[in-house]
C-alpha atoms as a PDB file:
ATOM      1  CA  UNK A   1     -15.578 111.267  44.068  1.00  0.00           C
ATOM      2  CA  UNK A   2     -13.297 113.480  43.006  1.00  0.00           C
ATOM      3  CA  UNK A   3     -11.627 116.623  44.198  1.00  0.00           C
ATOM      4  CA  UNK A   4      -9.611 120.400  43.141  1.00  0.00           C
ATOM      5  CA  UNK A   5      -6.922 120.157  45.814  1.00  0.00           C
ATOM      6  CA  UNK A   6      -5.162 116.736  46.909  1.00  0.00           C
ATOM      7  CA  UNK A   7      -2.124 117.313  49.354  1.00  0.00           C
ATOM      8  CA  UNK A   8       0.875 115.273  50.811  1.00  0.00           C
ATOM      9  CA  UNK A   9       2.083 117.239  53.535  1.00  0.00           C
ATOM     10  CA  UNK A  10       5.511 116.579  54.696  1.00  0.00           C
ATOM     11  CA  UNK A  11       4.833 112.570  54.341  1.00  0.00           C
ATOM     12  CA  UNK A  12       6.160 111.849  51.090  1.00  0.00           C
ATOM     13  CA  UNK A  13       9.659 110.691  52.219  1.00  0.00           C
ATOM     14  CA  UNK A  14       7.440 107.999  53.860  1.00  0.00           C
ATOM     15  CA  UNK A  15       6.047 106.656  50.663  1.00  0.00           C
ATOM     16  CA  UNK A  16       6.732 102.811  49.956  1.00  0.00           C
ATOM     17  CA  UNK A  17       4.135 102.713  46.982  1.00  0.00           C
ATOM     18  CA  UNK A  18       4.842 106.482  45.204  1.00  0.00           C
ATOM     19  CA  UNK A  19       4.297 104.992  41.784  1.00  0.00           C
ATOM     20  CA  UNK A  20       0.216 104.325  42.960  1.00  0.00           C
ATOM     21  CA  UNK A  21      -0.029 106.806  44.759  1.00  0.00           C
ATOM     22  CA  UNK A  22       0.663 109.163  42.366  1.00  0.00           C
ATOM     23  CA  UNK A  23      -1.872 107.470  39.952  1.00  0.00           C
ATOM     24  CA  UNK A  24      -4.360 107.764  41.929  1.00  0.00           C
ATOM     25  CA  UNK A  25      -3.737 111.252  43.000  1.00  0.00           C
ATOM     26  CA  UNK A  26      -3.969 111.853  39.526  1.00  0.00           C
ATOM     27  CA  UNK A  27      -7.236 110.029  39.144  1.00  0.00           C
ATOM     28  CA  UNK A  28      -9.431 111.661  41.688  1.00  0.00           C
ATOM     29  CA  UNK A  29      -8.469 115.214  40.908  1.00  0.00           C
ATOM     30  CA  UNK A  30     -10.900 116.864  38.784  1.00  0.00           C
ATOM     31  CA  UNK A  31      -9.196 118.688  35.870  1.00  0.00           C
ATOM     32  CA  UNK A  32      -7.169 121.823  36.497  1.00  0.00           C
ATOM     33  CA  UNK A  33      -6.959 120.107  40.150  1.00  0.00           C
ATOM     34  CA  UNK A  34      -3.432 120.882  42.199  1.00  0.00           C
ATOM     35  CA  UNK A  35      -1.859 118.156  43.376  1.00  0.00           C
ATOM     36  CA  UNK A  36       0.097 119.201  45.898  1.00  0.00           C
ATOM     37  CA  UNK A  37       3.448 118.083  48.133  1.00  0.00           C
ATOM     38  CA  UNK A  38       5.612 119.580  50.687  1.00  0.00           C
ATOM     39  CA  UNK A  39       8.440 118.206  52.593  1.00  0.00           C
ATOM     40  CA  UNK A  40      11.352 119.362  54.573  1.00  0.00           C
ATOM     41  CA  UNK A  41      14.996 118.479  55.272  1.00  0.00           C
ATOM     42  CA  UNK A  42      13.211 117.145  58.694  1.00  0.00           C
ATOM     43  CA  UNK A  43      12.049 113.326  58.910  1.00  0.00           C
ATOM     44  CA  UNK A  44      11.648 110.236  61.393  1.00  0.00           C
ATOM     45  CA  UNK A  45      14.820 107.721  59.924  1.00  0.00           C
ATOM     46  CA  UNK A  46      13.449 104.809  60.997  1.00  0.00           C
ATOM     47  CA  UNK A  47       9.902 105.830  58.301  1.00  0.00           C
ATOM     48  CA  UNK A  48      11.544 107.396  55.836  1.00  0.00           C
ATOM     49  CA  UNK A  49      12.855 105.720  52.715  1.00  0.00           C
ATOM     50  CA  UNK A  50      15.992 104.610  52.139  1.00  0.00           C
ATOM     51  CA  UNK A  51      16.437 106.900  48.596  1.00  0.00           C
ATOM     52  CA  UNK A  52      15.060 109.600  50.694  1.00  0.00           C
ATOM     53  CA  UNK A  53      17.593 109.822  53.926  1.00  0.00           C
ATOM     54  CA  UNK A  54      20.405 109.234  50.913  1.00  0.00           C
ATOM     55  CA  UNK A  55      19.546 112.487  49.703  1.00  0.00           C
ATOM     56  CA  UNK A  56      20.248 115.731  50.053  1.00  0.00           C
ATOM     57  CA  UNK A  57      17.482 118.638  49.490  1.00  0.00           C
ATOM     58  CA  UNK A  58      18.206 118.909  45.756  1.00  0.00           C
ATOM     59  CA  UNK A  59      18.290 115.280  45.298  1.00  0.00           C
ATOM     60  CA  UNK A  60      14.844 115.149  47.556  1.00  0.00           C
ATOM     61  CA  UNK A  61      13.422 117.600  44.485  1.00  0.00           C
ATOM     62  CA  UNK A  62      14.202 115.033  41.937  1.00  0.00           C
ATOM     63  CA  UNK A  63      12.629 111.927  44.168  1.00  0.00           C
ATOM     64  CA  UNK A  64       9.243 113.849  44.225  1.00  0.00           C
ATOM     65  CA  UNK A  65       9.772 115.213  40.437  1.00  0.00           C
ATOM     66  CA  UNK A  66      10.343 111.432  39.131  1.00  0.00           C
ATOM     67  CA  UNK A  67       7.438 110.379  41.380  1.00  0.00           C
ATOM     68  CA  UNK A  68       5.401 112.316  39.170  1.00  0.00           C
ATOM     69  CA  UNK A  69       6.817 112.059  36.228  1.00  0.00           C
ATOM     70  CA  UNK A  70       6.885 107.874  36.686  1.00  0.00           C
ATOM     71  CA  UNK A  71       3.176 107.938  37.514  1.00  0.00           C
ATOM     72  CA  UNK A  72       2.886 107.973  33.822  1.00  0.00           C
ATOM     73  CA  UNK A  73      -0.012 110.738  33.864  1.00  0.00           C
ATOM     74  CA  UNK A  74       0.016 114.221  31.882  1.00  0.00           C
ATOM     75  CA  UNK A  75       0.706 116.456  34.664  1.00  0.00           C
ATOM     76  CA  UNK A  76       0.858 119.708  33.717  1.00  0.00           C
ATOM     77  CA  UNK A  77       2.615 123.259  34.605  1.00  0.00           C
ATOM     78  CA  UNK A  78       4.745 121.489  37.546  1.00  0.00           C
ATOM     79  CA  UNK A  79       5.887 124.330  39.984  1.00  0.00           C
ATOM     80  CA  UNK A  80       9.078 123.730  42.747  1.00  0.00           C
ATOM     81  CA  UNK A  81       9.109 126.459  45.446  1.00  0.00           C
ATOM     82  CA  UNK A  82      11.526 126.714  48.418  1.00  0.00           C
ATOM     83  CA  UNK A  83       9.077 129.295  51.100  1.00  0.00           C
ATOM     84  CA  UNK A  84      11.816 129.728  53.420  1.00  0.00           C
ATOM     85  CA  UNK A  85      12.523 133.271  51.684  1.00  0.00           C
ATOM     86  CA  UNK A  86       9.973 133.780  48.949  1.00  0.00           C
ATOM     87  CA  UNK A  87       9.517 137.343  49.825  1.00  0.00           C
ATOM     88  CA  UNK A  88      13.216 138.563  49.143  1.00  0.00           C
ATOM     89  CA  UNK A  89      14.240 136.232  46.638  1.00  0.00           C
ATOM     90  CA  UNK A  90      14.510 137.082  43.368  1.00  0.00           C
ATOM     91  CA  UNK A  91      13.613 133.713  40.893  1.00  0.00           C
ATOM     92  CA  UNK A  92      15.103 133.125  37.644  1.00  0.00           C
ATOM     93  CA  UNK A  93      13.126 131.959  35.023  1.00  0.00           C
ATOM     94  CA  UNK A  94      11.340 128.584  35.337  1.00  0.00           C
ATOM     95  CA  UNK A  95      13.131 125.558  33.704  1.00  0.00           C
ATOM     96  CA  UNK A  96      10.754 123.342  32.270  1.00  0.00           C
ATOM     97  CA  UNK A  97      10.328 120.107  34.295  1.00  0.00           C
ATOM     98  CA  UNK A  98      12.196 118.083  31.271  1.00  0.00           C
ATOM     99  CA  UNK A  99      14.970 120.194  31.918  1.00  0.00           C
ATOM    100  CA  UNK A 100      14.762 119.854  35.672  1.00  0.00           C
ATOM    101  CA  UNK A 101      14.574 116.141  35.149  1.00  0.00           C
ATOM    102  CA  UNK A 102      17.571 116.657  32.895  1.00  0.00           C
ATOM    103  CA  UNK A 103      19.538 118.279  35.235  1.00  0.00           C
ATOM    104  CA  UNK A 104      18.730 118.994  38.619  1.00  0.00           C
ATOM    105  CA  UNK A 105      20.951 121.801  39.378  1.00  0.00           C
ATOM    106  CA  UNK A 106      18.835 124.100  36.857  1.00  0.00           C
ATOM    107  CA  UNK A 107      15.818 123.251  39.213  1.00  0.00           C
ATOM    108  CA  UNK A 108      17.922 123.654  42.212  1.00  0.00           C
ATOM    109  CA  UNK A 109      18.972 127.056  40.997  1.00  0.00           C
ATOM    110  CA  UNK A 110      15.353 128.397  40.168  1.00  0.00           C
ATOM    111  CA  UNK A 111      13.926 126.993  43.607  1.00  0.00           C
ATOM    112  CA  UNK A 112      16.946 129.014  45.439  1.00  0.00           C
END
């Protein structure tokens, strides 16, 4: 089976296995598929990883960005988006997510 949308919502700070899941997210989406993942500052402690309650929100965008980029599959045309505010805010340009594996802040900045 395979399938165009596969979602994690707000239940990847509970992941103990991110490295296969991630794989085989990858695997059963059909190409062009989204793979999508929300979270929020908001989690039960006593689930959540360690890495993940020693984080703060920007740090919590690199955890998920280096759970996809240590998958080791091609994703493509990553996106980070904070919705608290879309409407009024205005976005700088999109750093690439090398550069926002790099250095966070640049990530941080465009997702503000």
């Amino acid at each position: 089976d395979s399938f165009v949308v596969v979602c994690n919502v707000v239940s990847v700070d509970y992941l103990t296995q991110p490295e296969t899941i991630f794989q085989e997210m990858y695997r059963v989406l059909r190409p062009g598929g989204i793979a999508l993942m929300s979270f929020s500052n908001r989690c039960f402690p006593t689930k959540a990883v360690r890495l993940w309650l020693d984080a703060d929100d920007i740090g919590r965008l690199t955890i998920v960005a280096s759970y996809y980029y240590y998958s080791n599959r091609p994703w493509k045309d990553l996106l980070a988006m904070d919705l608290k505010n879309v409407a009024t805010m205005k976005i700088p340009d999109r750093p690439s997510f090398g550069d926002m594996v790099k250095d966070p802040a640049a990530g941080f900045a465009w997702m503000n």
